[in-house]
C-alpha atoms as a PDB file:
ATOM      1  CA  UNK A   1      10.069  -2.043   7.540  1.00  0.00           C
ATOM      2  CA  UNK A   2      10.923  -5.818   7.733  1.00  0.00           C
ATOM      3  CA  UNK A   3      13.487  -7.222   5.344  1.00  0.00           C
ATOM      4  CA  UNK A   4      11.979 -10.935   4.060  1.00  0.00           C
ATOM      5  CA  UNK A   5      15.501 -12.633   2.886  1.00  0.00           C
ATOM      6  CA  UNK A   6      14.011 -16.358   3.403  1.00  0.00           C
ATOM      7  CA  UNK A   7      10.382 -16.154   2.551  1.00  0.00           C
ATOM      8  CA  UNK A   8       9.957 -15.053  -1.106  1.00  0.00           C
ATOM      9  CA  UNK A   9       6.357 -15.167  -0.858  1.00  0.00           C
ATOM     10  CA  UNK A  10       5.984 -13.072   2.492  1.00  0.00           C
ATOM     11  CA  UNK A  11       8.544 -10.561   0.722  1.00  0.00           C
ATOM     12  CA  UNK A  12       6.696 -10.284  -2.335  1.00  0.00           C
ATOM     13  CA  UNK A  13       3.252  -9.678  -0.403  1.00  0.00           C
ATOM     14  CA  UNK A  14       4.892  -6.691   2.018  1.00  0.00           C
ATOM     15  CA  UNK A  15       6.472  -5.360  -1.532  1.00  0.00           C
ATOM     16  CA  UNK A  16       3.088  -5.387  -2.669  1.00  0.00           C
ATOM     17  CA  UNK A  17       1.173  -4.355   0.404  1.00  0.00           C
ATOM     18  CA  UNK A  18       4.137  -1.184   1.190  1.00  0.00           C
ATOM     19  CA  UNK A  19       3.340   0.055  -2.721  1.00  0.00           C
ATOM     20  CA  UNK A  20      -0.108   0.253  -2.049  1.00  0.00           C
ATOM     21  CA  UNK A  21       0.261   2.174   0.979  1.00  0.00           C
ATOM     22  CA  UNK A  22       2.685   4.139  -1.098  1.00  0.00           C
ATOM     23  CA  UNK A  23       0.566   4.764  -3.702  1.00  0.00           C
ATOM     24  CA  UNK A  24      -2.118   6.349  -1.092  1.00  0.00           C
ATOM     25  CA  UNK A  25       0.341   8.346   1.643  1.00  0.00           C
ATOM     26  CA  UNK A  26       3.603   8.455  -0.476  1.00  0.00           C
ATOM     27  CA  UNK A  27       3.366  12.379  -0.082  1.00  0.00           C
ATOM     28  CA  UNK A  28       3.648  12.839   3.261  1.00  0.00           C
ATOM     29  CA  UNK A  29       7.202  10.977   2.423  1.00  0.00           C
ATOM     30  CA  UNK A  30      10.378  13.145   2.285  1.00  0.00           C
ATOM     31  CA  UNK A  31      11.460  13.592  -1.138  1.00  0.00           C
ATOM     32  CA  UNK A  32      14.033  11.096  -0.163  1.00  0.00           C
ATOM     33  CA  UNK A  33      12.316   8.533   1.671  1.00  0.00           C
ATOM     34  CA  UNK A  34       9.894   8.417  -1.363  1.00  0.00           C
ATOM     35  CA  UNK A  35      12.277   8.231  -4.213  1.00  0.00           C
ATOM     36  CA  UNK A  36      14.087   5.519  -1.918  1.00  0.00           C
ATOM     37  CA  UNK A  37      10.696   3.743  -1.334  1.00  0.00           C
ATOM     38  CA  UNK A  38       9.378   4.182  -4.802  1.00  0.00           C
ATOM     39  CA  UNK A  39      13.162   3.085  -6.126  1.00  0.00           C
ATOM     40  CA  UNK A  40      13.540  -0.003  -4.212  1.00  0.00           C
ATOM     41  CA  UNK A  41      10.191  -1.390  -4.307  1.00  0.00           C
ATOM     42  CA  UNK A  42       8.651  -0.440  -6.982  1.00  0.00           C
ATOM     43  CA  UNK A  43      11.415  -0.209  -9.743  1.00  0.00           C
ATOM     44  CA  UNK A  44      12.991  -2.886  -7.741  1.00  0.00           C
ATOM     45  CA  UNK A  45      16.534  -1.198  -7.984  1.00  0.00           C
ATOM     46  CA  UNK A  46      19.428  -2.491  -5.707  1.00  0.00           C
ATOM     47  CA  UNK A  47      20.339   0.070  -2.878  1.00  0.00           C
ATOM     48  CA  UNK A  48      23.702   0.205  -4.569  1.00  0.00           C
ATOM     49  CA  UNK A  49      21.904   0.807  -7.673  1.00  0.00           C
ATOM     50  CA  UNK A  50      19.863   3.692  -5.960  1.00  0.00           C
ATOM     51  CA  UNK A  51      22.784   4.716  -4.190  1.00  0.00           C
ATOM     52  CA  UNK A  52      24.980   5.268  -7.480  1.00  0.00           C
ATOM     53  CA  UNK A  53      21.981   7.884  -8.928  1.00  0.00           C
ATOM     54  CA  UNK A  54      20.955  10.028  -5.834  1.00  0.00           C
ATOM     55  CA  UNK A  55      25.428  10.227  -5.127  1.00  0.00           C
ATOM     56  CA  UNK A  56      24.220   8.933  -1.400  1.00  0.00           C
ATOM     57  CA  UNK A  57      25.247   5.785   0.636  1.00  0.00           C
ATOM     58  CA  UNK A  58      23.767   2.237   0.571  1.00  0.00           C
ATOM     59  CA  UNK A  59      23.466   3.361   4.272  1.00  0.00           C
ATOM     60  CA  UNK A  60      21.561   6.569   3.498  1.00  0.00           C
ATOM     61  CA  UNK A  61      18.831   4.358   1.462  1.00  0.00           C
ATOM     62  CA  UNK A  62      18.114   1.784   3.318  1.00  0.00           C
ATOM     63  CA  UNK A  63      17.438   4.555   6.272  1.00  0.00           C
ATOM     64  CA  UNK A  64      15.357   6.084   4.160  1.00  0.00           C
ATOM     65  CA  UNK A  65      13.713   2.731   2.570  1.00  0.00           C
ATOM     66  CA  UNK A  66      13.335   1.725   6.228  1.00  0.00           C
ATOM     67  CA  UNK A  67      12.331   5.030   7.403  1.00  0.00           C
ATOM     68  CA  UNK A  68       9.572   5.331   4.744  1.00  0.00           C
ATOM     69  CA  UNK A  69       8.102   2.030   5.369  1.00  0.00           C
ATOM     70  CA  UNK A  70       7.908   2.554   8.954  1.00  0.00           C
ATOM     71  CA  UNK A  71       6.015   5.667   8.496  1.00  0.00           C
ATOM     72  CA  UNK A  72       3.655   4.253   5.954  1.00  0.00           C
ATOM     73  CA  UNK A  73       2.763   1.339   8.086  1.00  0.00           C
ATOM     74  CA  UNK A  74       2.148   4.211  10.729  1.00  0.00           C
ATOM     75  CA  UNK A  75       0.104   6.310   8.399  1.00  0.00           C
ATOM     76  CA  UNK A  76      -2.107   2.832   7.627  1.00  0.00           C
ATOM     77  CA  UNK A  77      -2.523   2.524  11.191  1.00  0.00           C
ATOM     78  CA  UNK A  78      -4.034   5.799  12.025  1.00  0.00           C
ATOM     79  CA  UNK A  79      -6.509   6.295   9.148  1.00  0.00           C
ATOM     80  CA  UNK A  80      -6.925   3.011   7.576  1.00  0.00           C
ATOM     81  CA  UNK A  81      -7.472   4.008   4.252  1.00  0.00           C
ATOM     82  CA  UNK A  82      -6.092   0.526   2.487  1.00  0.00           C
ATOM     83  CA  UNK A  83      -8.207  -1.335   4.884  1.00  0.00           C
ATOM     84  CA  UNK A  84     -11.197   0.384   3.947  1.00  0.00           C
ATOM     85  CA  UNK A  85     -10.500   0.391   0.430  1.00  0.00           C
ATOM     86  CA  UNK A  86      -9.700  -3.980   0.920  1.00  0.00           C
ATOM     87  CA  UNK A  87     -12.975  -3.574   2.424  1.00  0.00           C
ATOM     88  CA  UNK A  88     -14.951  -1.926   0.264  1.00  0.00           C
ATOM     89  CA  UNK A  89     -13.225  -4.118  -2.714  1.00  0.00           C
ATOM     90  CA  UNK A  90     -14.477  -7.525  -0.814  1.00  0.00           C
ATOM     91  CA  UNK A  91     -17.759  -5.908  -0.649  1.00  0.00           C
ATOM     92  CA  UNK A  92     -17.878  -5.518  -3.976  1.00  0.00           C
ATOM     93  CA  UNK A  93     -16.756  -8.795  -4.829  1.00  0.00           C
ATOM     94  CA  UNK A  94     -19.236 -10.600  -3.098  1.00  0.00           C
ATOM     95  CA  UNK A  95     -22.156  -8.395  -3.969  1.00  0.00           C
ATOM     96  CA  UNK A  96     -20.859  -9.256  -7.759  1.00  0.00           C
ATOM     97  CA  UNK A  97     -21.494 -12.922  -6.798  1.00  0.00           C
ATOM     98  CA  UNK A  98     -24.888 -12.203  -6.284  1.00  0.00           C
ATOM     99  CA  UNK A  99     -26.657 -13.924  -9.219  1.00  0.00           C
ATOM    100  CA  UNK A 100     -30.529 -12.275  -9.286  1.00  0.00           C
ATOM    101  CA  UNK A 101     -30.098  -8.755 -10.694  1.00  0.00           C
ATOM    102  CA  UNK A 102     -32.584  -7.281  -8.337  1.00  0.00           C
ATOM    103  CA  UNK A 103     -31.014  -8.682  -4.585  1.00  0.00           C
ATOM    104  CA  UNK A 104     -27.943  -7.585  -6.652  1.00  0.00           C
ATOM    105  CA  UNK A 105     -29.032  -3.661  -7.328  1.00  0.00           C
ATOM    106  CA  UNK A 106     -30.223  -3.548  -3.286  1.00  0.00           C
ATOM    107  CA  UNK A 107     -27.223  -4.785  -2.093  1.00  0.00           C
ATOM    108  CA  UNK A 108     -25.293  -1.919  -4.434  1.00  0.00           C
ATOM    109  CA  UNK A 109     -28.156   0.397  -3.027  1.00  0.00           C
ATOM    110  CA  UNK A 110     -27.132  -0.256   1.019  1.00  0.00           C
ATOM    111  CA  UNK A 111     -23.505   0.040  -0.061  1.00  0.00           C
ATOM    112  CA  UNK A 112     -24.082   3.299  -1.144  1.00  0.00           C
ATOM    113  CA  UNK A 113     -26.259   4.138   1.563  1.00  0.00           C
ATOM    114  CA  UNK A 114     -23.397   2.633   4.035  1.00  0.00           C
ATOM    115  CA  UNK A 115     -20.662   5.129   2.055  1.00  0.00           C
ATOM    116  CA  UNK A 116     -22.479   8.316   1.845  1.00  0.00           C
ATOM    117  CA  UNK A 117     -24.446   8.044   5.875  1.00  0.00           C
ATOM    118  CA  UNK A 118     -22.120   5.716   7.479  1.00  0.00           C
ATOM    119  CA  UNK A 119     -24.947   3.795   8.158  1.00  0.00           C
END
């Protein structure tokens, strides 16, 4: 996982983007590495802070911080489930843009075609 100490904005968007991968493969995390994940991001708790309640090192979370990210990025790269959800959301979006009701409802009818055949 990449530490952003300069760049608030580029920090704030991995937060964000690590979360949502959280949110979808946190399970396959240790116990650990998903209290430490969950902790640090999410709560946005200091690893001394995190450190203090699990009676571990600073050391021993930001291993498992790191560790965590690293295998959520890795778990986004070999099924792709936030991309396809981004995806699917954009798809959405733009169909939503669609102002006549009827090009609207066909465009909502291939979608679901796409989903359920993979067409």
């Amino acid at each position: 996982m990449a530490f952003y100490w300069g760049q608030t904005m580029d920090r704030l968007k991995d937060c964000d983007y690590l979360m949502a991968l959280y949110r979808l493969y946190g399970g396959l995390l240790t116990a650990r590495e998903a209290a430490a994940v969950r902790d640090y991001l999410g709560y946005d708790l200091s690893l001394g802070e995190i450190a203090d309640s699990e009676h571990i090192t600073r050391s021993a979370v930001l291993d498992a911080v790191k560790k965590g990210g690293a295998k959520l990025r890795d778990y986004e790269s070999k099924l792709r489930l936030y991309e396809k959800y981004s995806d699917l959301k954009a798809a959405v979006a733009s169909i939503e843009a669609v102002e006549d009701e009827h090009s609207r409802l066909a465009l909502y009818q291939s979608l679901g075609k796409a989903l359920t055949y993979g067409i």
